[in-house]
N, C-alpha and C. Protein backbone atom coordinates (compact mmCIF):
# COMPACT_ATOMS: atom_id res chain seq x y z
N UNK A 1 0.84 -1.17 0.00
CA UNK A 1 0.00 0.00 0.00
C UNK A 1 0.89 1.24 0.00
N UNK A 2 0.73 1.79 -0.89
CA UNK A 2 1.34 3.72 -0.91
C UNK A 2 1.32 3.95 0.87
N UNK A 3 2.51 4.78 1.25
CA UNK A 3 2.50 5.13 2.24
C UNK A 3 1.64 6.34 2.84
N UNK A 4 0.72 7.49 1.97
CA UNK A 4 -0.22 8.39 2.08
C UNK A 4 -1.41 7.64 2.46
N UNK A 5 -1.52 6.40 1.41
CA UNK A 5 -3.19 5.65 1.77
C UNK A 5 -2.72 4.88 3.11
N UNK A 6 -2.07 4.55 3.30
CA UNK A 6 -1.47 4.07 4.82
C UNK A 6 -1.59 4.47 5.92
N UNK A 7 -1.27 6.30 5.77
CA UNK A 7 -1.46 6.75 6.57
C UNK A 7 -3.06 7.31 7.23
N UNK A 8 -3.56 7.40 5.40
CA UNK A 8 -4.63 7.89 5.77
C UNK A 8 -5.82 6.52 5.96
N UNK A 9 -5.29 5.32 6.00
CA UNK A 9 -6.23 4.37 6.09
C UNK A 9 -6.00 4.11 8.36
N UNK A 10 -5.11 4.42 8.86
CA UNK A 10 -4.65 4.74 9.90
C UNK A 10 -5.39 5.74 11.08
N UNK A 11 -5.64 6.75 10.36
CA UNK A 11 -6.06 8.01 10.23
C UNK A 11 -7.62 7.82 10.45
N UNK A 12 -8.09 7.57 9.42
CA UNK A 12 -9.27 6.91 10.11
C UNK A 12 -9.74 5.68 10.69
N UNK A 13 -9.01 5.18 11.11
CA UNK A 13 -9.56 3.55 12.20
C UNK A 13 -9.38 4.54 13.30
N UNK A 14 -8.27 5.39 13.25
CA UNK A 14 -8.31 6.31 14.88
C UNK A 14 -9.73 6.49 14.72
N UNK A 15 -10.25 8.02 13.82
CA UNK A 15 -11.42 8.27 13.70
C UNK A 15 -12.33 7.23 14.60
N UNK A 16 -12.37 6.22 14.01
CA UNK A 16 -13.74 4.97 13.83
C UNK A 16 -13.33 5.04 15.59
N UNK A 17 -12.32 4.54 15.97
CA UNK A 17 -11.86 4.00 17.20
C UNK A 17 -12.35 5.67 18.40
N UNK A 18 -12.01 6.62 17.99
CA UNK A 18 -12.70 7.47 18.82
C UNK A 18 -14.54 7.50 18.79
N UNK A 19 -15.06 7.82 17.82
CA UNK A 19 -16.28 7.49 17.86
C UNK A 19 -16.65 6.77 18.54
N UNK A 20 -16.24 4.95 18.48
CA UNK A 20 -17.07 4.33 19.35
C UNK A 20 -16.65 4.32 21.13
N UNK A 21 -15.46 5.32 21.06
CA UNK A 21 -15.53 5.58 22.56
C UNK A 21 -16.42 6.74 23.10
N UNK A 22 -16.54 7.68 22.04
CA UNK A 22 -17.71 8.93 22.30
C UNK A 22 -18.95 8.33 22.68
N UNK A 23 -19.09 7.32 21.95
CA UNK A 23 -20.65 6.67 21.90
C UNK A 23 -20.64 5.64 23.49
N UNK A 24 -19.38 5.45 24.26
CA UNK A 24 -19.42 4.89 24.97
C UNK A 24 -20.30 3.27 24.72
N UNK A 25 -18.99 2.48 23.33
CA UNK A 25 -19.60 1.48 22.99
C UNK A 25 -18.39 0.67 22.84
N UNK A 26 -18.23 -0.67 23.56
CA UNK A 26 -17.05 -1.70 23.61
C UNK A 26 -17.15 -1.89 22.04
N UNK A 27 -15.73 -2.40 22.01
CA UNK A 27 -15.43 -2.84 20.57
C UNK A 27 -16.58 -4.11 19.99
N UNK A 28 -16.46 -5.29 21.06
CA UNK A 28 -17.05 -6.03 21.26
C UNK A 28 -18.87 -5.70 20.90
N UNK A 29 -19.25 -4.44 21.40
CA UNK A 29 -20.09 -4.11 20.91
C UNK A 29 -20.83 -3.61 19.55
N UNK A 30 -19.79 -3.15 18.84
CA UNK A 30 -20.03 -2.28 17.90
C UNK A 30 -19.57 -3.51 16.80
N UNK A 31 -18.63 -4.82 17.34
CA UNK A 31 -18.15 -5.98 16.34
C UNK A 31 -19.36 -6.47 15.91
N UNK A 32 -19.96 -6.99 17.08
CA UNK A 32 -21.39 -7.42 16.89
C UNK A 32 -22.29 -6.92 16.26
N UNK A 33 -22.65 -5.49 16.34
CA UNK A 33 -23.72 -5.01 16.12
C UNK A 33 -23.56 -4.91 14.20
N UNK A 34 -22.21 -5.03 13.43
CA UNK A 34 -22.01 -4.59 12.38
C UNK A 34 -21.83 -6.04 11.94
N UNK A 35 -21.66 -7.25 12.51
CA UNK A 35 -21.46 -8.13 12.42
C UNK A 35 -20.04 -8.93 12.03
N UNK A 36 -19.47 -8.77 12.83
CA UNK A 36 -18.14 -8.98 12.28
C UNK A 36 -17.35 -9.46 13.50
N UNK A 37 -15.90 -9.90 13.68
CA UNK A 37 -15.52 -10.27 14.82
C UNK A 37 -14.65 -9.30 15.42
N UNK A 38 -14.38 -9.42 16.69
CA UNK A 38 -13.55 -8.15 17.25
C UNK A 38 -12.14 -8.30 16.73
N UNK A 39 -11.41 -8.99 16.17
CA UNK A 39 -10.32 -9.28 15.83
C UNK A 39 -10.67 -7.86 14.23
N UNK A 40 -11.63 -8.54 13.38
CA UNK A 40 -11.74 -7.76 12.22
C UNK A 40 -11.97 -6.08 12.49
N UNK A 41 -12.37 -5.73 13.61
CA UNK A 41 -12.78 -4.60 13.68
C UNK A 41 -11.57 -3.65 14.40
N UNK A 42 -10.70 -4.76 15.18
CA UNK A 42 -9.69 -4.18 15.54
C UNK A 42 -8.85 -3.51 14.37
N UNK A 43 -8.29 -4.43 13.71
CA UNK A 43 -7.54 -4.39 11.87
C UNK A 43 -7.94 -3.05 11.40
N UNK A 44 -9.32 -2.72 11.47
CA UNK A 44 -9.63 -1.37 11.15
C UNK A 44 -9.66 0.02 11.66
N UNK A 45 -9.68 -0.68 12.79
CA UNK A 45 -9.83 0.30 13.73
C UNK A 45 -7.18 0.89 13.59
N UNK A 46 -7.19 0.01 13.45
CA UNK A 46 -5.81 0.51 13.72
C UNK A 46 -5.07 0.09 11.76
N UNK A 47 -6.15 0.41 11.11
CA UNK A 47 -5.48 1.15 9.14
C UNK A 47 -5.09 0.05 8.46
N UNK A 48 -5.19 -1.31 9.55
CA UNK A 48 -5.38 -2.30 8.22
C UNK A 48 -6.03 -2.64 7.34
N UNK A 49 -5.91 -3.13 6.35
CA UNK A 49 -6.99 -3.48 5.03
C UNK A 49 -7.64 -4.63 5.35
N UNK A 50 -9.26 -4.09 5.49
CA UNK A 50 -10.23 -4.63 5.53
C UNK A 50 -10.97 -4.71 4.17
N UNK A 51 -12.37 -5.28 4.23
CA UNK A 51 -13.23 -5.28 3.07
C UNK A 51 -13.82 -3.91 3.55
N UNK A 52 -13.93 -3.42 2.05
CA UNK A 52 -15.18 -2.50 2.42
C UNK A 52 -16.41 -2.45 2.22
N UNK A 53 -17.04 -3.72 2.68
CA UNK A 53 -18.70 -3.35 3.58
C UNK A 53 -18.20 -3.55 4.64
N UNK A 54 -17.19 -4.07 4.99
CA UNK A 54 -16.88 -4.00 6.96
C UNK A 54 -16.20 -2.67 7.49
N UNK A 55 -16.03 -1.83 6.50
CA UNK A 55 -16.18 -0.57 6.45
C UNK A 55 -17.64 0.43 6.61
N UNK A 56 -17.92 -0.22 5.80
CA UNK A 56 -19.35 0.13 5.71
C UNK A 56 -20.51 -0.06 7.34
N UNK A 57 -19.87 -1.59 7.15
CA UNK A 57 -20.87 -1.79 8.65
C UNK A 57 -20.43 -1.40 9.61
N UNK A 58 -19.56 -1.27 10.15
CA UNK A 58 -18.55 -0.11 10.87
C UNK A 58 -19.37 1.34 11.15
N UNK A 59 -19.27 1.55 10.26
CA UNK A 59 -19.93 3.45 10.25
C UNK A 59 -21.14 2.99 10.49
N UNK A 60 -21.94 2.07 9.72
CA UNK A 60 -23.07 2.17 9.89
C UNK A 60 -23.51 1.81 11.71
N UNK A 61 -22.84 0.88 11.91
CA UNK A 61 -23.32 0.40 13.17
C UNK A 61 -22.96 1.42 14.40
N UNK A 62 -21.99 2.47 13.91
CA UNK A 62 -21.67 3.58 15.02
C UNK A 62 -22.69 4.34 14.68
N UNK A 63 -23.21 4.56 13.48
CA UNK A 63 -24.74 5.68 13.85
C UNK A 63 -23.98 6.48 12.51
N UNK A 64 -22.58 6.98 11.56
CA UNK A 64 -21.87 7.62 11.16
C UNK A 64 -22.00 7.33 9.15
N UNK A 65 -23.03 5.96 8.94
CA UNK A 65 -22.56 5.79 7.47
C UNK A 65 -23.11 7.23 6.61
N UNK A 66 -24.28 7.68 6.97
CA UNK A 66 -24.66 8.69 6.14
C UNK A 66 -23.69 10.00 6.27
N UNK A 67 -22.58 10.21 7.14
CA UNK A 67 -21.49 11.30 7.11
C UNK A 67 -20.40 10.91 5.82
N UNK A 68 -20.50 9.41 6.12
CA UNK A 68 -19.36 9.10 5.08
C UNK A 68 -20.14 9.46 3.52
N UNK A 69 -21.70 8.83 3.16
CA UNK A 69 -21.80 8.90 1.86
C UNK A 69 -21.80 10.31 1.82
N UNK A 70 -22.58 11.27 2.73
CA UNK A 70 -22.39 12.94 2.23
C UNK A 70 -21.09 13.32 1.47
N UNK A 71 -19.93 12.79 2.71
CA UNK A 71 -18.57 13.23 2.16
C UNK A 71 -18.49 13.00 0.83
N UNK A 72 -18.56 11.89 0.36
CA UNK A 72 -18.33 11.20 -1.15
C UNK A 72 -19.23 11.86 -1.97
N UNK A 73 -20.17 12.35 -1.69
CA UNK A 73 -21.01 13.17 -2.51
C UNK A 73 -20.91 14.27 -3.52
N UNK A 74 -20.45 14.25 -5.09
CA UNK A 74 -19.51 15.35 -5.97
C UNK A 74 -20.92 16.10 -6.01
N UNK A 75 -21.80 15.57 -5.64
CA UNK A 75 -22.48 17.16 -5.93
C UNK A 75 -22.86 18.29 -4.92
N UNK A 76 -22.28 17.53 -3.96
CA UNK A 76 -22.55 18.47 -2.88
C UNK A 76 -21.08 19.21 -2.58
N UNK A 77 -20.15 19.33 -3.76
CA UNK A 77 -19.02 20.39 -3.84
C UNK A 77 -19.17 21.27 -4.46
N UNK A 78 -18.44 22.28 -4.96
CA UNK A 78 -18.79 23.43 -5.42
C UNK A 78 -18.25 22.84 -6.64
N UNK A 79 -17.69 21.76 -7.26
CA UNK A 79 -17.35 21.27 -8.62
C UNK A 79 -18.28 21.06 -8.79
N UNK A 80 -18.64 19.85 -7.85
CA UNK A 80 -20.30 19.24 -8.54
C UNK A 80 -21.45 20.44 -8.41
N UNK A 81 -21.34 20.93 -7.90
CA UNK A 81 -22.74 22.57 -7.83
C UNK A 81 -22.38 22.95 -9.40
N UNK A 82 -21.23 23.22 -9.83
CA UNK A 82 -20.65 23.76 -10.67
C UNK A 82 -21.42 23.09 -12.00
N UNK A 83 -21.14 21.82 -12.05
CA UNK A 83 -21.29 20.62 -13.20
C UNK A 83 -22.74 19.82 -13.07
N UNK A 84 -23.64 20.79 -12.69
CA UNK A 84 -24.99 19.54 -12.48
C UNK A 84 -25.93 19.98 -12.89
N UNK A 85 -25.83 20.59 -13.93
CA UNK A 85 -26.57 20.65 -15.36
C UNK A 85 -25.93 19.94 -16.83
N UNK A 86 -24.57 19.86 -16.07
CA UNK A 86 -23.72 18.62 -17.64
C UNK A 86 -24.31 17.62 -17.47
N UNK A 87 -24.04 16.84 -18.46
CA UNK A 87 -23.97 15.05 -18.96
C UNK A 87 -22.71 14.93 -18.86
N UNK A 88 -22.91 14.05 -17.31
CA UNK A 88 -21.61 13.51 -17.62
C UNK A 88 -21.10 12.40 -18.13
N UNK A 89 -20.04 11.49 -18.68
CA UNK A 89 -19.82 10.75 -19.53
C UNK A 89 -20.66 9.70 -18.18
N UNK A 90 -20.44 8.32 -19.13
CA UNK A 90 -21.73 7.22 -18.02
C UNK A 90 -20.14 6.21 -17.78
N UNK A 91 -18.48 6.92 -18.13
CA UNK A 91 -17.13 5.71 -18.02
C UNK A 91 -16.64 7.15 -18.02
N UNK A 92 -15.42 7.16 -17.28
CA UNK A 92 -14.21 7.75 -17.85
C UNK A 92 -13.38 6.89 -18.02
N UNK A 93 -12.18 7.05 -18.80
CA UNK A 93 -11.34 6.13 -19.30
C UNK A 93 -9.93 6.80 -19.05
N UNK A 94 -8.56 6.06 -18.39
CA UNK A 94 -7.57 6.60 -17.74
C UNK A 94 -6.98 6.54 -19.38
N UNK A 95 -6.08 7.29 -19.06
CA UNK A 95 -5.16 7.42 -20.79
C UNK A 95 -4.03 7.31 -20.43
N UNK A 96 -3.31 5.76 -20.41
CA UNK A 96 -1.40 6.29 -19.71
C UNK A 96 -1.05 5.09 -20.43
């Protein structure tokens, strides 16, 4: 893994890992509730590569998935404000 996505895959398991102490919720708790084992949730919680729906169930099971899809959301940037009357292509295609 690139050492930036490393850091920033790191970066947020802290994230994840503070949340479910805000929420005052054992790991154990939040493993369960997303369905997964505490071993897997640890891995994430500290930037290892997981799957991502155990990403997914993660956020979701802390109460947090709809922060994540907002984030990901291009139209709720001032690019996408910008571009949301275009057609945009339905592929882009890398050129290298």
């Amino acid at each position: 893994m690139d050492p930036r996505t490393e850091r920033t895959a790191v970066e947020i398991g802290e994230h994840l890992a503070s949340w479910r102490k805000m929420l005052n919720l054992t790991a154990q708790q939040v493993a369960d509730r997303a369905g997964i084992s505490r071993p897997t949730l640890s891995r994430l919680e500290n930037g290892d590569a997981v799957g991502f729906g155990t990403f997914l169930a993660v956020t979701r099971a802390l109460g947090i998935v709809e922060r994540i899809v907002d984030a990901t959301d291009p139209w709720q940037t001032d690019l996408g404000r910008l571009r949301a009357d275009e057609d945009l292509p339905q592929r882009v295609r890398h050129r290298g």
